[in-house]
C-alpha atoms as a PDB file:
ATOM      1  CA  UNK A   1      -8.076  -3.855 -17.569  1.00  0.00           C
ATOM      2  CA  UNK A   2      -7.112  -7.239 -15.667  1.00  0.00           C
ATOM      3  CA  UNK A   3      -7.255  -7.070 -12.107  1.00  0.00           C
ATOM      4  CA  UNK A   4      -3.890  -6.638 -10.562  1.00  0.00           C
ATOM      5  CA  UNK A   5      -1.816  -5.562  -7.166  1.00  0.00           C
ATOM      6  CA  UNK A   6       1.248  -3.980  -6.395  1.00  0.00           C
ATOM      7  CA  UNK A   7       3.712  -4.890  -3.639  1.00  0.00           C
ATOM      8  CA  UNK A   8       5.121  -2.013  -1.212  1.00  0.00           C
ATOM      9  CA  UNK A   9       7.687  -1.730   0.938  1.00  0.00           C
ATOM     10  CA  UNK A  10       8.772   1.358   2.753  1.00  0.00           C
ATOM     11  CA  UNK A  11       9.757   3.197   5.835  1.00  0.00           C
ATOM     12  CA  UNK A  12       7.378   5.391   8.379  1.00  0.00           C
ATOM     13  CA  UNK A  13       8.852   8.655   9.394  1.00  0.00           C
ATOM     14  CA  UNK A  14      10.705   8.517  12.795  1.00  0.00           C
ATOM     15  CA  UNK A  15       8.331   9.394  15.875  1.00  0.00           C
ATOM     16  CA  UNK A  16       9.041   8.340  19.576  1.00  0.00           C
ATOM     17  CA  UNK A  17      12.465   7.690  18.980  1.00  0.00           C
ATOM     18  CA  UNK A  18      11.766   4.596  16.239  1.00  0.00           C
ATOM     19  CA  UNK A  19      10.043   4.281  12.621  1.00  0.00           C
ATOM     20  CA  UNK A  20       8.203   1.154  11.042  1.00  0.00           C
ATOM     21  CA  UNK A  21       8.412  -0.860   8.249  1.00  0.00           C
ATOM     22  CA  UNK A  22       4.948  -0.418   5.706  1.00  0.00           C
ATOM     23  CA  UNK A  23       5.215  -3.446   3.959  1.00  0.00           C
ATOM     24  CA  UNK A  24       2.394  -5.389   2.152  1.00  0.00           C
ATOM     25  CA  UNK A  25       0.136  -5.590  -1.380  1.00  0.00           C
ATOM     26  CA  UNK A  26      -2.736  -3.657  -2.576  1.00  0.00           C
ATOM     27  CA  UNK A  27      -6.149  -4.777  -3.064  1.00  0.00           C
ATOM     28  CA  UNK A  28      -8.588  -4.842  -5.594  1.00  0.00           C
ATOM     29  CA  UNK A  29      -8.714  -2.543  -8.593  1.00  0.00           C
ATOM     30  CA  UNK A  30     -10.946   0.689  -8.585  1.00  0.00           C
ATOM     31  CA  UNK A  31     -11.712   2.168 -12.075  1.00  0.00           C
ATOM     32  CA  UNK A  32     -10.512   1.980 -15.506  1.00  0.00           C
ATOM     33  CA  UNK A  33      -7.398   1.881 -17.520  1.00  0.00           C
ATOM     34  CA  UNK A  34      -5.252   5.064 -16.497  1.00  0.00           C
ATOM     35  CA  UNK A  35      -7.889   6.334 -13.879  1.00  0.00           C
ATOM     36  CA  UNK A  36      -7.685   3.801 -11.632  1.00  0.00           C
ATOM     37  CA  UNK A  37      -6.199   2.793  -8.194  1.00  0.00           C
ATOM     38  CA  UNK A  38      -5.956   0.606  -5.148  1.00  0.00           C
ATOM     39  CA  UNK A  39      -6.965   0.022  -1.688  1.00  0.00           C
ATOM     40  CA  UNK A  40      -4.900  -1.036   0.955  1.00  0.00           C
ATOM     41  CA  UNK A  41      -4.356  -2.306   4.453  1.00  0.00           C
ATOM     42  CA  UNK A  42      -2.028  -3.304   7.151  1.00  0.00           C
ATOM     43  CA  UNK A  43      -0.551  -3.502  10.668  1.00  0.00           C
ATOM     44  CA  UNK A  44       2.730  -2.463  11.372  1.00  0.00           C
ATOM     45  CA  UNK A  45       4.804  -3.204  14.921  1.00  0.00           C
ATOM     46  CA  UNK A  46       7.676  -2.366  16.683  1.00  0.00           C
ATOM     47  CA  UNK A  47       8.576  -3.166  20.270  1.00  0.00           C
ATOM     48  CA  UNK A  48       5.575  -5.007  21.329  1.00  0.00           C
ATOM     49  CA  UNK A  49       3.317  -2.317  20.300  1.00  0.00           C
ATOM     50  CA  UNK A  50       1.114  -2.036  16.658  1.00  0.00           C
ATOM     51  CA  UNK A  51      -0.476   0.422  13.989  1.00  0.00           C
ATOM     52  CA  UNK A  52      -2.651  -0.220  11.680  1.00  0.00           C
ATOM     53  CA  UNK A  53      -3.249   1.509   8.649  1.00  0.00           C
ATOM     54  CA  UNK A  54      -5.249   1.869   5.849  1.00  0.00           C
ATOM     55  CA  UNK A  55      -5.828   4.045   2.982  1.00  0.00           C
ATOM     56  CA  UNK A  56      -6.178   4.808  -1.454  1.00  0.00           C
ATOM     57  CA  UNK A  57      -3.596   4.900  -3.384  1.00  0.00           C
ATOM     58  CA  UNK A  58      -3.066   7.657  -6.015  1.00  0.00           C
ATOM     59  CA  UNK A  59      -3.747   7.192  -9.477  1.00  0.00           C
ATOM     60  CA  UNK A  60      -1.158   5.331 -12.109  1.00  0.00           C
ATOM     61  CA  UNK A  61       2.510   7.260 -12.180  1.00  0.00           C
ATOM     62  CA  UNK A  62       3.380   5.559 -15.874  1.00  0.00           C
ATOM     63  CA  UNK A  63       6.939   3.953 -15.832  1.00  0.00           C
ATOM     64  CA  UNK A  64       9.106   2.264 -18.481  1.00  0.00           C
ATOM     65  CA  UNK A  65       7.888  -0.888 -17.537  1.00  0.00           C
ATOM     66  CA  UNK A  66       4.440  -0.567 -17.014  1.00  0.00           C
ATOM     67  CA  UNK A  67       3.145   2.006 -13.766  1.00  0.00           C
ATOM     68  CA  UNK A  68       3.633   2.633 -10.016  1.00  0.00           C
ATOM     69  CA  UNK A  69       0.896   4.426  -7.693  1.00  0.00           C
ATOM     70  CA  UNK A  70       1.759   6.556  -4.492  1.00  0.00           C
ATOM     71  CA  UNK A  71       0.819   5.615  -1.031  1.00  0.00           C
ATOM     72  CA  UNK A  72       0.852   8.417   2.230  1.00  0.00           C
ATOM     73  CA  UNK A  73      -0.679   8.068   5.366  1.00  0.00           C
ATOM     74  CA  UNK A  74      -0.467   8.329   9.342  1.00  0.00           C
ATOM     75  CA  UNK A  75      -0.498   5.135  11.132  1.00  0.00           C
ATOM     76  CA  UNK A  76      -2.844   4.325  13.490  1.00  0.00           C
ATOM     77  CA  UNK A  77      -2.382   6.356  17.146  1.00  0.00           C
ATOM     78  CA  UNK A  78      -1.146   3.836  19.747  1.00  0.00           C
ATOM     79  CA  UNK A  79       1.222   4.598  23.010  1.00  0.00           C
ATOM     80  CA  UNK A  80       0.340   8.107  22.234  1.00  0.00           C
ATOM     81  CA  UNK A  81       2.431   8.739  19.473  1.00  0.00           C
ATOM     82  CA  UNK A  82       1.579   8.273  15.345  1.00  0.00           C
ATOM     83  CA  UNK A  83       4.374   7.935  12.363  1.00  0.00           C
ATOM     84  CA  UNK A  84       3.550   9.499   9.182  1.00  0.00           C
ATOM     85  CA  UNK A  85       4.087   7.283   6.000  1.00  0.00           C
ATOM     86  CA  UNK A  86       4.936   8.110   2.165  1.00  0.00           C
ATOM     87  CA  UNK A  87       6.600   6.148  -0.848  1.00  0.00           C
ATOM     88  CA  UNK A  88       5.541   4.109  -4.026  1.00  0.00           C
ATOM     89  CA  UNK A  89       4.374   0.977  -5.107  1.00  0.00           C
ATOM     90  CA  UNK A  90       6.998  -1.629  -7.051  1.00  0.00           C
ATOM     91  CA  UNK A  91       6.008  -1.374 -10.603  1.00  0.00           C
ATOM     92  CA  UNK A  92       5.755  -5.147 -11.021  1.00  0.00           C
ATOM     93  CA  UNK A  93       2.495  -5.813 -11.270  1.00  0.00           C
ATOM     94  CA  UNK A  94      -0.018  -9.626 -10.610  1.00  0.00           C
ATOM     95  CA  UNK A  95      -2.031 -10.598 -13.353  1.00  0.00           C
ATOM     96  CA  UNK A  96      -5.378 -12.536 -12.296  1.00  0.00           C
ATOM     97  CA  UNK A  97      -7.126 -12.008 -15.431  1.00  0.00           C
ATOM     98  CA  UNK A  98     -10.655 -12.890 -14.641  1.00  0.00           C
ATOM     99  CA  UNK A  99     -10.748 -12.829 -11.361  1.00  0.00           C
ATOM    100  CA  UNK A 100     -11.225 -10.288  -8.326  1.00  0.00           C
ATOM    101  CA  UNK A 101      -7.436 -10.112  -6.825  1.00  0.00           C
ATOM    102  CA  UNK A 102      -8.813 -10.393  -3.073  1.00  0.00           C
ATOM    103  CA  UNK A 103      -9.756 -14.363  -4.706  1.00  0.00           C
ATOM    104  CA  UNK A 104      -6.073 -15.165  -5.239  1.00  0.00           C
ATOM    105  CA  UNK A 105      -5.812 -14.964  -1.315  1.00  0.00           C
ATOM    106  CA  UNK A 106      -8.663 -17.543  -0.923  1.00  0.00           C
END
């Protein structure tokens, strides 16, 4: 399997009166073929305050196109509140064949 990410983009759940946006890529690969799936990392803000989050995706959801993964979480506690997180990765995948995807940052 070539090494590949998925882009996200989705809403938090609304706490304190405001949600934020979960937007970003996942990391490297973990696994094989159809048992396989991704780290990945942010920071999130809103009104001059931040969460950061981090987590595993779940394994491939096949698609017509190829395959999405789900992401759910709880950002980070900050100004004593914490927003819970859930959707899918887009299922159009980056090809870096060869190479470890955290490289095609470099």
């Amino acid at each position: 399997m070539n090494s590949h990410m998925h882009k996200y983009r989705f809403e938090s759940e609304i706490s304190n009166s405001h949600k934020h946006r979960i937007v970003g890529y996942t990391d490297r690969v973990i696994g094989i073929a159809t048992f396989h799936f991704h780290s990945f990392y942010g920071i999130s803000s809103y009104d001059n305050h931040t969460h950061y989050f981090s987590g595993i995706t779940g394994l491939p959801i096949k698609t017509e196109n190829g395959h999405i993964h789900r992401i759910e979480g709880i950002l980070e506690v900050n100004v004593q509140h914490e927003h819970s997180y859930a959707g899918n990765t887009m299922e159009d995948v980056a090809y870096k064949a060869g190479k470890l995807t955290q490289e095609a940052f470099v």
